[in-house]
Protein backbone atom coordinates (compact mmCIF):
# COMPACT_ATOMS: atom_id res chain seq x y z
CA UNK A 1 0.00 0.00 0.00
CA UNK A 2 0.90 3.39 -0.87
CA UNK A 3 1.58 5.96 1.97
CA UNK A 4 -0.56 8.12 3.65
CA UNK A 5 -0.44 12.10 4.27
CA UNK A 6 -2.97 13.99 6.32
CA UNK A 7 -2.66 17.98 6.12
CA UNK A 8 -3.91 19.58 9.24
CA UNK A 9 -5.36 22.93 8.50
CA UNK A 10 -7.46 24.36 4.89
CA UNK A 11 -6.26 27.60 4.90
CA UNK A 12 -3.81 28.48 2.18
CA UNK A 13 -0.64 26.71 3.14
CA UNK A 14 -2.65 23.35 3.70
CA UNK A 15 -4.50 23.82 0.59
CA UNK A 16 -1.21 24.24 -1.19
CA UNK A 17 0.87 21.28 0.56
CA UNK A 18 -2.44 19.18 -0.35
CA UNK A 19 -2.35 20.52 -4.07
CA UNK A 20 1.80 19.98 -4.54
CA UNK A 21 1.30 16.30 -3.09
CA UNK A 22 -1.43 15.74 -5.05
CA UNK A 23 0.21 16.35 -8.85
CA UNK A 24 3.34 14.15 -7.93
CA UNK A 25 3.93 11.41 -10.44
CA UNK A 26 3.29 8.75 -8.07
CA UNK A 27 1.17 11.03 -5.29
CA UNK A 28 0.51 9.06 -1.88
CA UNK A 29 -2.80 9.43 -0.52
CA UNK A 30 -3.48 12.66 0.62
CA UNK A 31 -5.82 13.52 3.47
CA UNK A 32 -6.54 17.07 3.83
CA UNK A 33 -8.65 17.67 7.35
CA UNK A 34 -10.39 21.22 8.19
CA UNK A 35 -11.63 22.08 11.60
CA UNK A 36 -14.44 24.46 10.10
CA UNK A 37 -16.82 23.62 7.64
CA UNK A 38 -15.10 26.37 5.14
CA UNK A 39 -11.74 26.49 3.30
CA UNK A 40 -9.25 29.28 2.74
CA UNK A 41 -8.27 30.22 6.38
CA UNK A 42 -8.21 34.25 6.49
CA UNK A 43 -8.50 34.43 2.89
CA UNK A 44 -12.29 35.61 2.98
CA UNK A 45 -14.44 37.45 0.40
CA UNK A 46 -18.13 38.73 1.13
CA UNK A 47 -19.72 39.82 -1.71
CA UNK A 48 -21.99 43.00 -0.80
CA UNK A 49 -25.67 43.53 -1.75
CA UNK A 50 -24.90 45.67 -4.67
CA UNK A 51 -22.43 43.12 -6.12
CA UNK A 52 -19.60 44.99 -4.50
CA UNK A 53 -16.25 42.68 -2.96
CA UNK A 54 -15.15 42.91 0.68
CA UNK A 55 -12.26 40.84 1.58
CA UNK A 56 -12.24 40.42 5.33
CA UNK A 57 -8.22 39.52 4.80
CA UNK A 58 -5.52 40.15 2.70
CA UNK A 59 -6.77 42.07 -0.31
CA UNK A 60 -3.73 42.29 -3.18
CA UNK A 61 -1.23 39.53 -3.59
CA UNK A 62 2.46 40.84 -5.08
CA UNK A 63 3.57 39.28 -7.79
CA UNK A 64 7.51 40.22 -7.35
CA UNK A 65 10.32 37.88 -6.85
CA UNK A 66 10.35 34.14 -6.98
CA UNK A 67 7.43 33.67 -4.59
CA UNK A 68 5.42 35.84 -6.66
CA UNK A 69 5.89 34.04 -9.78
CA UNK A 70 5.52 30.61 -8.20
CA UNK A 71 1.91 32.29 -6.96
CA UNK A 72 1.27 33.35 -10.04
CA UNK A 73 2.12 29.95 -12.09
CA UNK A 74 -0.54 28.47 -9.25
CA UNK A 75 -3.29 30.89 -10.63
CA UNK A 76 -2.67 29.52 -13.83
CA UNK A 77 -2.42 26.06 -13.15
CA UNK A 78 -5.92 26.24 -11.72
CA UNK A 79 -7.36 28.17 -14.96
CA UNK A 80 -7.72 31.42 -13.27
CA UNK A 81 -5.63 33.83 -15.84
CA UNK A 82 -9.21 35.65 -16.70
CA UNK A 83 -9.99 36.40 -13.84
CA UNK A 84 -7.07 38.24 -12.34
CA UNK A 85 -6.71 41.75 -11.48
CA UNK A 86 -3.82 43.77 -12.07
CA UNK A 87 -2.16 47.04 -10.48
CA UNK A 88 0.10 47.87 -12.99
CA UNK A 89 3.49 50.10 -12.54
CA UNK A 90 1.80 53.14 -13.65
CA UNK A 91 -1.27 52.84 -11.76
CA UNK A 92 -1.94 55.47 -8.43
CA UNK A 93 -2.17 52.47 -6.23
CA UNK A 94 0.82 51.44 -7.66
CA UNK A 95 2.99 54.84 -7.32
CA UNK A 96 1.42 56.56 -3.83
CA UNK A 97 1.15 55.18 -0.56
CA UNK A 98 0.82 57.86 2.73
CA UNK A 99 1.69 57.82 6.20
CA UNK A 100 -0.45 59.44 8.72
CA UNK A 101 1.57 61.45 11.04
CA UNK A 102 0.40 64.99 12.91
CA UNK A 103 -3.18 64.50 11.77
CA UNK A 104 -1.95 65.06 8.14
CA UNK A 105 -1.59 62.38 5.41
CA UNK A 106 2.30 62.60 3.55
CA UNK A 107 3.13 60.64 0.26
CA UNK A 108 6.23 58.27 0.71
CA UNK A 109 8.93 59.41 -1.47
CA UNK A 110 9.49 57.57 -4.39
CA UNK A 111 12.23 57.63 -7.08
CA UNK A 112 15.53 59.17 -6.86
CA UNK A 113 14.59 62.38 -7.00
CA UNK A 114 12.40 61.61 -3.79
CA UNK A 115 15.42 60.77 -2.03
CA UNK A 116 16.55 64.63 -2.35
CA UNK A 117 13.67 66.61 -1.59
CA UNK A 118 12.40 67.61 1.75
CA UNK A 119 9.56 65.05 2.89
CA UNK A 120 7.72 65.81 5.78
CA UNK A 121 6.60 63.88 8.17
CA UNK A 122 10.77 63.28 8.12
CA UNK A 123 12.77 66.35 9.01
CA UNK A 124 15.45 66.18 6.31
CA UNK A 125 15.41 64.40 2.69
CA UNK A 126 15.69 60.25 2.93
CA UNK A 127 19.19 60.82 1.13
CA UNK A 128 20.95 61.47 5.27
CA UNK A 129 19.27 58.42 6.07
CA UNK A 130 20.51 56.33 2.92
CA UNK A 131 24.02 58.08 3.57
CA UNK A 132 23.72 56.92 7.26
CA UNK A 133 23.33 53.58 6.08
CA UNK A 134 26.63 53.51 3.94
CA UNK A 135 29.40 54.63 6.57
CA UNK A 136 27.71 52.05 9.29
CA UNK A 137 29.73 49.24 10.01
CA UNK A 138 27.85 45.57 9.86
CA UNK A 139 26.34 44.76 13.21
CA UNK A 140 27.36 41.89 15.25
CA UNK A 141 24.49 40.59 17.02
CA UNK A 142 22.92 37.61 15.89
CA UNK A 143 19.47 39.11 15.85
CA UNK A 144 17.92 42.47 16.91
CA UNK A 145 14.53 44.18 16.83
CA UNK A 146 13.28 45.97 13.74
CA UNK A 147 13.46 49.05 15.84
CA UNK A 148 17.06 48.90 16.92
CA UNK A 149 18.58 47.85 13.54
CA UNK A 150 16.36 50.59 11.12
CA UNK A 151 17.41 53.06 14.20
CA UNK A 152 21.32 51.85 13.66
CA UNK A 153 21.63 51.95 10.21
CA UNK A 154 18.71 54.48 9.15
CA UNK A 155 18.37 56.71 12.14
CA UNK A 156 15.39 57.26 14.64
CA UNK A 157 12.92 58.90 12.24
CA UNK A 158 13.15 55.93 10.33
CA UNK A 159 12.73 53.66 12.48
CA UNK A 160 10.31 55.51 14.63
CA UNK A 161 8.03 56.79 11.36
CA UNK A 162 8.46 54.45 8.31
CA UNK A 163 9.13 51.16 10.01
CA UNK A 164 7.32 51.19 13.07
CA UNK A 165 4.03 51.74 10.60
CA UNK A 166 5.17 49.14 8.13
CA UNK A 167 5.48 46.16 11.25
CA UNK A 168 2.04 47.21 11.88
CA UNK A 169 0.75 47.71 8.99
CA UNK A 170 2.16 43.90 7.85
CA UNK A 171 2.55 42.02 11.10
CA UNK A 172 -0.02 44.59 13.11
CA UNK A 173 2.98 44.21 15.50
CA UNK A 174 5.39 46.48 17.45
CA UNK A 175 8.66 47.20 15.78
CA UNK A 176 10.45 47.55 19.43
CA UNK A 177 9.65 43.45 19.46
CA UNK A 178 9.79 42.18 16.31
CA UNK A 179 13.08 40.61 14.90
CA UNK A 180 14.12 42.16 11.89
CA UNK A 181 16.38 38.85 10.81
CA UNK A 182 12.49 36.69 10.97
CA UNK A 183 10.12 39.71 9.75
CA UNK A 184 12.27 41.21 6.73
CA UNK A 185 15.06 38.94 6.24
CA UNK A 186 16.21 40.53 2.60
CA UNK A 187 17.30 43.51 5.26
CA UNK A 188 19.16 41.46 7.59
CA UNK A 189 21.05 39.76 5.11
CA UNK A 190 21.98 42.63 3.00
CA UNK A 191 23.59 44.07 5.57
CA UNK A 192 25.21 41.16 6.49
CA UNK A 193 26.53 40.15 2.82
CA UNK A 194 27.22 44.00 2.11
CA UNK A 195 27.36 45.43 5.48
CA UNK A 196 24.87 48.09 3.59
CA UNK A 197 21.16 47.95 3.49
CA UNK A 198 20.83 49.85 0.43
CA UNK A 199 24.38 48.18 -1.03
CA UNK A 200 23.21 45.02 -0.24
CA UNK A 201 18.96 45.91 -1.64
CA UNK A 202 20.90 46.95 -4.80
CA UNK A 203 23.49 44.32 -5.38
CA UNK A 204 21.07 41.99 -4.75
CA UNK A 205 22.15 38.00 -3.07
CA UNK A 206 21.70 36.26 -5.88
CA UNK A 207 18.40 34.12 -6.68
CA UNK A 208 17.08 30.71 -7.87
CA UNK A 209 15.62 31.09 -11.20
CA UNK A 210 11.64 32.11 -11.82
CA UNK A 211 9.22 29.93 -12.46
CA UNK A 212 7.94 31.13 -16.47
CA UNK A 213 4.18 31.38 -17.65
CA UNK A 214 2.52 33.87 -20.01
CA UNK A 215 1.27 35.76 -17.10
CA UNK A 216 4.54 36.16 -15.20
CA UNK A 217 5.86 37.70 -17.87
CA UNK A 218 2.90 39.87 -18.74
CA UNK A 219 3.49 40.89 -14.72
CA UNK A 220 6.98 41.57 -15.46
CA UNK A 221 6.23 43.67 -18.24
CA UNK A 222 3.20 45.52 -17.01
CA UNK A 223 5.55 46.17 -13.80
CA UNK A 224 2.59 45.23 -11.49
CA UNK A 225 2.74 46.04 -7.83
CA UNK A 226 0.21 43.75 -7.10
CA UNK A 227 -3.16 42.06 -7.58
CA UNK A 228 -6.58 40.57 -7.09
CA UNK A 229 -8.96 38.03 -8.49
CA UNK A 230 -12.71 39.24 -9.99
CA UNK A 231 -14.49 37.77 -7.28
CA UNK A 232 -12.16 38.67 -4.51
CA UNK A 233 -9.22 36.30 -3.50
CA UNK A 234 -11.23 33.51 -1.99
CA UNK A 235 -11.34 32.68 -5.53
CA UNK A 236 -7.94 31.02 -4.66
CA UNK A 237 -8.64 28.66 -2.00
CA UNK A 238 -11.89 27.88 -3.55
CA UNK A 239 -10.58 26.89 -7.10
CA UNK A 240 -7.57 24.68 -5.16
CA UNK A 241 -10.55 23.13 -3.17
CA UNK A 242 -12.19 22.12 -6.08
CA UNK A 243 -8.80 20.54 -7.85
CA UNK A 244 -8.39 18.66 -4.77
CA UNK A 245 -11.74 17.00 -5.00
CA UNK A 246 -11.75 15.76 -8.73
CA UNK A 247 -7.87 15.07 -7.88
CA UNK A 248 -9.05 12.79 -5.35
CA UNK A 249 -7.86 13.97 -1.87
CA UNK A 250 -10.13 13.60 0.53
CA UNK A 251 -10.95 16.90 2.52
CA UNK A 252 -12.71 16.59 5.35
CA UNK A 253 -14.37 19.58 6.90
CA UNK A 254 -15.65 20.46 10.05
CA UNK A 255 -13.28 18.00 11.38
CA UNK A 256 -11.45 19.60 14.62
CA UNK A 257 -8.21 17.27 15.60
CA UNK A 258 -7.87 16.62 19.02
CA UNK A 259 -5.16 14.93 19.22
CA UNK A 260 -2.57 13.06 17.70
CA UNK A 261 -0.60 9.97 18.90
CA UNK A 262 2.24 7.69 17.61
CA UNK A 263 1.80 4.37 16.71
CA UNK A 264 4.10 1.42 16.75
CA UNK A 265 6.59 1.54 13.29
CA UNK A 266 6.39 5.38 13.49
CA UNK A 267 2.83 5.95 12.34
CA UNK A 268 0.50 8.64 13.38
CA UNK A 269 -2.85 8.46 14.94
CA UNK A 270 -4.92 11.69 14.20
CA UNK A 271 -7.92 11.88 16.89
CA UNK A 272 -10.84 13.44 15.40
CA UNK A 273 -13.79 13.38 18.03
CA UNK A 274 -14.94 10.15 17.40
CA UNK A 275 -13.28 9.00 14.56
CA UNK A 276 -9.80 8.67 13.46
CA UNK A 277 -7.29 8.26 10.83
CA UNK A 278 -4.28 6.64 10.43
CA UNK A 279 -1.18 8.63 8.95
CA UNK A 280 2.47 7.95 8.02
CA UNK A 281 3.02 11.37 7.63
CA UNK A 282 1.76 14.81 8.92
CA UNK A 283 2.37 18.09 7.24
CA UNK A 284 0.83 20.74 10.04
CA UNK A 285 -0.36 23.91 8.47
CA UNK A 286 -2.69 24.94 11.15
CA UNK A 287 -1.20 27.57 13.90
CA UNK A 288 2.10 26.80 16.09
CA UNK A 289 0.04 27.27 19.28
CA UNK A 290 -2.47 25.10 18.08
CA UNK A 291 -0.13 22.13 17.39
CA UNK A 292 1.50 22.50 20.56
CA UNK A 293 -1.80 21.49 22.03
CA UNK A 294 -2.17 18.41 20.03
CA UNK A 295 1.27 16.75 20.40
CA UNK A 296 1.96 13.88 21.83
CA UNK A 297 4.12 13.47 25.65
CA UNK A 298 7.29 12.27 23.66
CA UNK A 299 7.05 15.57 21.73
CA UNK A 300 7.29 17.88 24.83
CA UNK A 301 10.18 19.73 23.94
CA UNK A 302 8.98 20.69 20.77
CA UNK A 303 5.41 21.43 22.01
CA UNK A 304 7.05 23.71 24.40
CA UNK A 305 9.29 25.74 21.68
CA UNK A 306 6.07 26.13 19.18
CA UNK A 307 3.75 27.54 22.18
CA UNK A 308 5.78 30.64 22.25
CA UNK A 309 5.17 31.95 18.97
CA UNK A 310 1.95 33.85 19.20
CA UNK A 311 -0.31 35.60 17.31
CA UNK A 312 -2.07 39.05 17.82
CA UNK A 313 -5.51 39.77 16.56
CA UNK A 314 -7.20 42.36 14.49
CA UNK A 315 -10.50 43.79 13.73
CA UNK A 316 -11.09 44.53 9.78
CA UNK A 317 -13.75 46.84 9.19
CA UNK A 318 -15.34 47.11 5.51
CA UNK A 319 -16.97 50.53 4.44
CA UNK A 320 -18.70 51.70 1.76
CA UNK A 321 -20.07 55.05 1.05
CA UNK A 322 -22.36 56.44 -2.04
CA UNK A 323 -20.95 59.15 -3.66
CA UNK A 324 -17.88 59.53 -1.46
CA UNK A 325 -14.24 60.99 -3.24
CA UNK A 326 -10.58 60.59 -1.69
CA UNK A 327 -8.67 63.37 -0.50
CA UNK A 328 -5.80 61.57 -2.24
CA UNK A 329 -5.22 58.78 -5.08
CA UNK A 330 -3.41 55.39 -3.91
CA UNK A 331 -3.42 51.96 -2.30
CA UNK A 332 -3.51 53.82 1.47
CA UNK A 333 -2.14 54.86 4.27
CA UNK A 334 -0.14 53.52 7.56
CA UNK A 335 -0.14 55.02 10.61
CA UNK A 336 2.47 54.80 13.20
CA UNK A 337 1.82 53.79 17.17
CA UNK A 338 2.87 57.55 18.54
CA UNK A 339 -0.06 58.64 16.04
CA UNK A 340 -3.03 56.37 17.02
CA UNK A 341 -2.95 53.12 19.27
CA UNK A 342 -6.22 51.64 17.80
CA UNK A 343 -5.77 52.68 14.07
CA UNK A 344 -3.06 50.57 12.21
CA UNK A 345 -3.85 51.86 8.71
CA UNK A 346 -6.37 52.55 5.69
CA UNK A 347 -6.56 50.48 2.61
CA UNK A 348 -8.57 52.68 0.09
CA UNK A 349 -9.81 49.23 -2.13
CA UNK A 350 -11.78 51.29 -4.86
CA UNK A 351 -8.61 52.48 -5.78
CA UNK A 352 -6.76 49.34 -6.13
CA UNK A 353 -9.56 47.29 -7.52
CA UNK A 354 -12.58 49.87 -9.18
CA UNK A 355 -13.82 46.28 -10.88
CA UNK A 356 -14.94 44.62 -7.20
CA UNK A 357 -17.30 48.21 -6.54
CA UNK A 358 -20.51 46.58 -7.70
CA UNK A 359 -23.35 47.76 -9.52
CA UNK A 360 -23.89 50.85 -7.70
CA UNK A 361 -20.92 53.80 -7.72
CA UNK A 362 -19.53 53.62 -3.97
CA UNK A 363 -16.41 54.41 -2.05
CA UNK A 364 -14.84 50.90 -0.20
CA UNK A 365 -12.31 51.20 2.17
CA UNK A 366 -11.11 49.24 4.56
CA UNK A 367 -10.29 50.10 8.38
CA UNK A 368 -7.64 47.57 10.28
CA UNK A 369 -7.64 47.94 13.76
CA UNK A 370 -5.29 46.56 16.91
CA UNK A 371 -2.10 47.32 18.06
CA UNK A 372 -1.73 47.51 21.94
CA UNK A 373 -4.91 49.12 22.11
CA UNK A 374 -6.81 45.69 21.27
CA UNK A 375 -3.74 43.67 23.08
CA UNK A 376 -4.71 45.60 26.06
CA UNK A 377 -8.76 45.19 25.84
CA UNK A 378 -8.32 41.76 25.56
CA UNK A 379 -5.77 41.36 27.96
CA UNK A 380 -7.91 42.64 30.20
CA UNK A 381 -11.24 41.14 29.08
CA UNK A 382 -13.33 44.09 27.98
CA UNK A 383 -16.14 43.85 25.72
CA UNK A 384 -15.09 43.73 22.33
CA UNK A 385 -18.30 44.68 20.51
CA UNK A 386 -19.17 45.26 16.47
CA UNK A 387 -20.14 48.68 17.53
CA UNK A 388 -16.92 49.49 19.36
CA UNK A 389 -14.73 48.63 16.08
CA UNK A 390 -17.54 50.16 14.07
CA UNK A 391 -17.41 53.42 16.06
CA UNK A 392 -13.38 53.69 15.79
CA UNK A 393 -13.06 52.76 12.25
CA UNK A 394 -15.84 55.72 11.24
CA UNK A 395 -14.32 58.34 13.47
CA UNK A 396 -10.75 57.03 11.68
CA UNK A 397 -11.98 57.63 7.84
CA UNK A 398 -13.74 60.64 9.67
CA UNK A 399 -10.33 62.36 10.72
CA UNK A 400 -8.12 61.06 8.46
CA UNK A 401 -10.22 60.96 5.08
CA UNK A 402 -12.68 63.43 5.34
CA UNK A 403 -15.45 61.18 4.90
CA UNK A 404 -17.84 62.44 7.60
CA UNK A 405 -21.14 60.93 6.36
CA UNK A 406 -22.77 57.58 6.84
CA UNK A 407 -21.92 54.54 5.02
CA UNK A 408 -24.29 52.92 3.05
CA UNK A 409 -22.87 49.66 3.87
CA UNK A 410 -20.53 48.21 6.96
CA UNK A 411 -19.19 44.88 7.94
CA UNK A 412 -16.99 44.21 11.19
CA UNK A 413 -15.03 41.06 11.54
CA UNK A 414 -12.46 40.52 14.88
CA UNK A 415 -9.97 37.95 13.54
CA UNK A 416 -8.49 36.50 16.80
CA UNK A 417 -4.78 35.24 16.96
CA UNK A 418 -4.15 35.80 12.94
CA UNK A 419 -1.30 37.56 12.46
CA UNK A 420 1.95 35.27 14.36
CA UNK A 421 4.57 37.50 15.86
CA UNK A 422 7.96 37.04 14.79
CA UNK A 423 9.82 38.15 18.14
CA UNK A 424 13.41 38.36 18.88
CA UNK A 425 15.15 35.28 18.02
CA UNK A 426 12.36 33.60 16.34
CA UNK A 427 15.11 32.00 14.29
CA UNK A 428 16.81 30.23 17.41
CA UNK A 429 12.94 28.79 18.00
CA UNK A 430 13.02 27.05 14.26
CA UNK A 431 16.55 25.89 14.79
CA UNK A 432 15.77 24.43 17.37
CA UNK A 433 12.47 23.19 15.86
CA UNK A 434 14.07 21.80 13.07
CA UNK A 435 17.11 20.04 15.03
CA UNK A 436 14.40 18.07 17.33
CA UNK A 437 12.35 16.71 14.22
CA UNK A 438 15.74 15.74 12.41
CA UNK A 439 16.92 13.67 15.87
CA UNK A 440 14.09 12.35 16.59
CA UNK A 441 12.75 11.29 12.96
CA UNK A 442 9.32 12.17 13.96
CA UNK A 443 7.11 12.22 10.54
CA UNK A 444 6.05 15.57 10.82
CA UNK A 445 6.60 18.36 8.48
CA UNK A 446 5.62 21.92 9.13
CA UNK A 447 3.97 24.77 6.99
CA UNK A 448 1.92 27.84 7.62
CA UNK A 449 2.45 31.87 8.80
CA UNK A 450 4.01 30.56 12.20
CA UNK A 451 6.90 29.82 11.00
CA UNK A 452 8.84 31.84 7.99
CA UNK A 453 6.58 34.09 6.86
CA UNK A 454 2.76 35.43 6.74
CA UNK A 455 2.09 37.28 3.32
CA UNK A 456 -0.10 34.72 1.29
CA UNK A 457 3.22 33.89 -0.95
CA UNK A 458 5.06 33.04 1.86
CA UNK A 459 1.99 30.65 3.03
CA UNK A 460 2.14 28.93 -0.58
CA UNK A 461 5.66 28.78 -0.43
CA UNK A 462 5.65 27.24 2.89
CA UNK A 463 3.20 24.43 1.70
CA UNK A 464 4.77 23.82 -1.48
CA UNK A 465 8.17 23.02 -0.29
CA UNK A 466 6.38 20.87 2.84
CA UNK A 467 5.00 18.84 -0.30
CA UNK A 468 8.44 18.81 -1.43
CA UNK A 469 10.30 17.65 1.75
CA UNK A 470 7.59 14.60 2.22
CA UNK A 471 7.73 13.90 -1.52
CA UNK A 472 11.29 13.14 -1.35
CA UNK A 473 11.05 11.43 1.93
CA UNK A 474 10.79 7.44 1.99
């Protein structure tokens, strides 16, 4: 008999280990179990009563670098070239993005001549900073937080402005915590390899070659900066659901583990209420936290190591208003923690994607909310209610936007423990993660945003080279 694989977890990385498995020459069975009765994960798009596309998670996919491409050759493996959405080079999304800072929105500087000229909220032009950066020597710590480094090499503005937005604007995390080598490794390692940021950004580290399709290179060419599918991006998980059906994997829904156990000759036994299933293999894509709940007593150690890497939450709140205009053009704005503890930024959608408005001309824009603010609300248990979020994300678009009136249409959604948090040597955690699973031969494979990575490319990354490692496994 063949061998078995069960994939814990349908969001995006278990979807993807599942689909990788599945188109090997000689696949093994393939077993993919859900603990809700929908796939996807936090890829999730509501479509409104007019027609109109809310995505309740990530919103734009980027199509740069190999993990882009290798995205992008997945959207056309599954026959979804029509329906993709581009934000090409030339596009305002593409070009202008703001920071909020002294109750004014600023454009980013972009291009050279950017670098030059005076850019409030900074004090001086971004050229000091880049100069900064080239007469710094390499630093010799091992790790450091994304505060500390961008302060070394960039100086505090920086650090304090630009990158303590960006960690919460992609990790909705605090830039004093974060690692820099685990959250934006290409900076880490530039400096390391070039003992520049900017030397080592330009020079580049050298890469494995890109995966080639028509639309890759139509990407390429176009110069996109990111994009979307017609019907929002649940399009994605849906379309890999359906391959894995007709491909014959067996997904299983609304299927909670509850344990797992080894079996004599190495095997698995996955606990499912009451039912199991019987596994030579597990590929985990469901949260680190989560799987440290379900391992078994020989597995301590590593239980232990995956139960610190936690997650924060964050409330997403979807507006839409009738006849509303922008003060500005582009894909949105970040705002940093001295600015606004609740308010972590402002995605203005209609921009990005005019072709998911709907029938009726409206105004979406989407309001992310957390930060220490919702860290400390439900640290302390307070009442996290629809109209609390609903309240703070109006009065945001209020004050920042302009947009004073109603909207005609409103959806809240508090996604709890979604975004994992990449602390200070995070790395050391998957050494030693990786070290125990090598010396102790345990048939267990990880994927998911716990571990190296949480844009959706990263995710599909992470399940495709899980497929890759158990593949070539015996």
């Amino acid at each position: 008999m063949g061998r078995t694989v069960v994939v814990l977890g349908g969001g995006i990385s278990g979807l993807a280990a599942s689909y990788y498995l599945s188109r090997a020459p000689c696949p093994p069975k393939v077993v993919l179990v859900e603990g809700s009765q929908r796939l996807g994960g936090w890829i999730r798009s509501i479509r409104g009563p007019d027609g109109a596309i809310f995505e309740l998670g990530p919103r734009g996919i980027r199509p740069a670098g190999v993990l882009g491409a290798q995205t992008l050759l997945l959207v056309s493996e599954l026959g979804l070239d029509s329906e993709v959405l581009p934000v090409r080079g030339d596009h305002p999304a593409a070009q202008n993005r703001f920071l909020y800072v002294g109750g004014a929105l600023h454009p980013l500087p972009t291009g050279l001549r950017g670098l030059f000229r005076p850019s409030p909220p900074f004090s001086k032009p971004l050229f000091w900073a880049g100069l900064r950066d080239l007469t710094k020597p390499r630093g010799k710590e091992p790790d450091e937080t994304v505060h500390s480094f961008t302060q070394r090499r960039l100086g505090p503005e920086v650090a304090s402005l630009a990158m303590d937005s960006l960690c919460r604007g992609v990790f909705a995390g605090n830039s004093r915590e974060l690692s820099v080598r685990s959250c934006f490794p290409s900076l880490f390692h530039a400096e390391q390899s070039h003992r520049s940021v900017i030397l080592g950004l330009l020079l580049g580290t050298g890469q494995r070659p890109q995966p080639d399709s028509a639309l890759i290179r139509q990407a390429r060419a176009e110069r996109w900066s990111q994009w979307s599918l017609r019907g929002g991006l649940e399009m994605l998980p849906q379309a890999l659901g359906s391959h894995l059906t007709s491909s014959g994997v067996h997904v299983l829904r609304g299927q909670p583990v509850s344990g797992l156990s080894l079996q004599a000759e190495g095997h698995w036994k996955v606990c499912l209420g009451d039912s199991s299933l019987e596994a030579d293999h597990i590929i985990s894509a469901i949260p680190a936290s989560e799987l440290s709940k379900l391992l078994p007593a020989e597995a301590a150690p590593l239980a232990h190591i995956l139960s610190t890497i936690t997650a924060v939450s964050v409330a997403v709140v979807n507006l839409q208003y009738r006849g509303a205009h922008l003060p500005v053009q582009g894909f949105g704005h970040l705002v940093p923690s001295s600015e606004d503890p609740v308010v972590l930024g402002i995605v203005y959608d209609s921009v990005a994607f005019p072709e998911q408005d709907g029938s009726s001309p409206g105004l979406r824009v989407t309001v992310m909310l957390g930060g220490s603010w919702l860290y400390t609300m439900e640290a302390g248990g307070r009442a996290l209610s629809q109209e609390l979020f609903l309240q703070q994300a109006q009065e945001a678009v209020a004050t920042h936007l302009g947009l004073k009136e109603q909207p005609s249409h409103g959806l809240v959604h508090l996604h709890k423990n979604c975004i994992p948090q990449y602390t200070l040597g995070h790395w050391q955690k998957m050494e030693s993660t990786m070290q125990f699973l090598a010396v102790h031969r345990l048939p267990l494979t990880l994927a998911g945003a716990s571990y190296d990575g949480v844009a959706v490319n990263d995710c599909v990354e992470s399940g495709r080279q899980a497929a890759v490692r158990v593949l070539g496994t015996t």
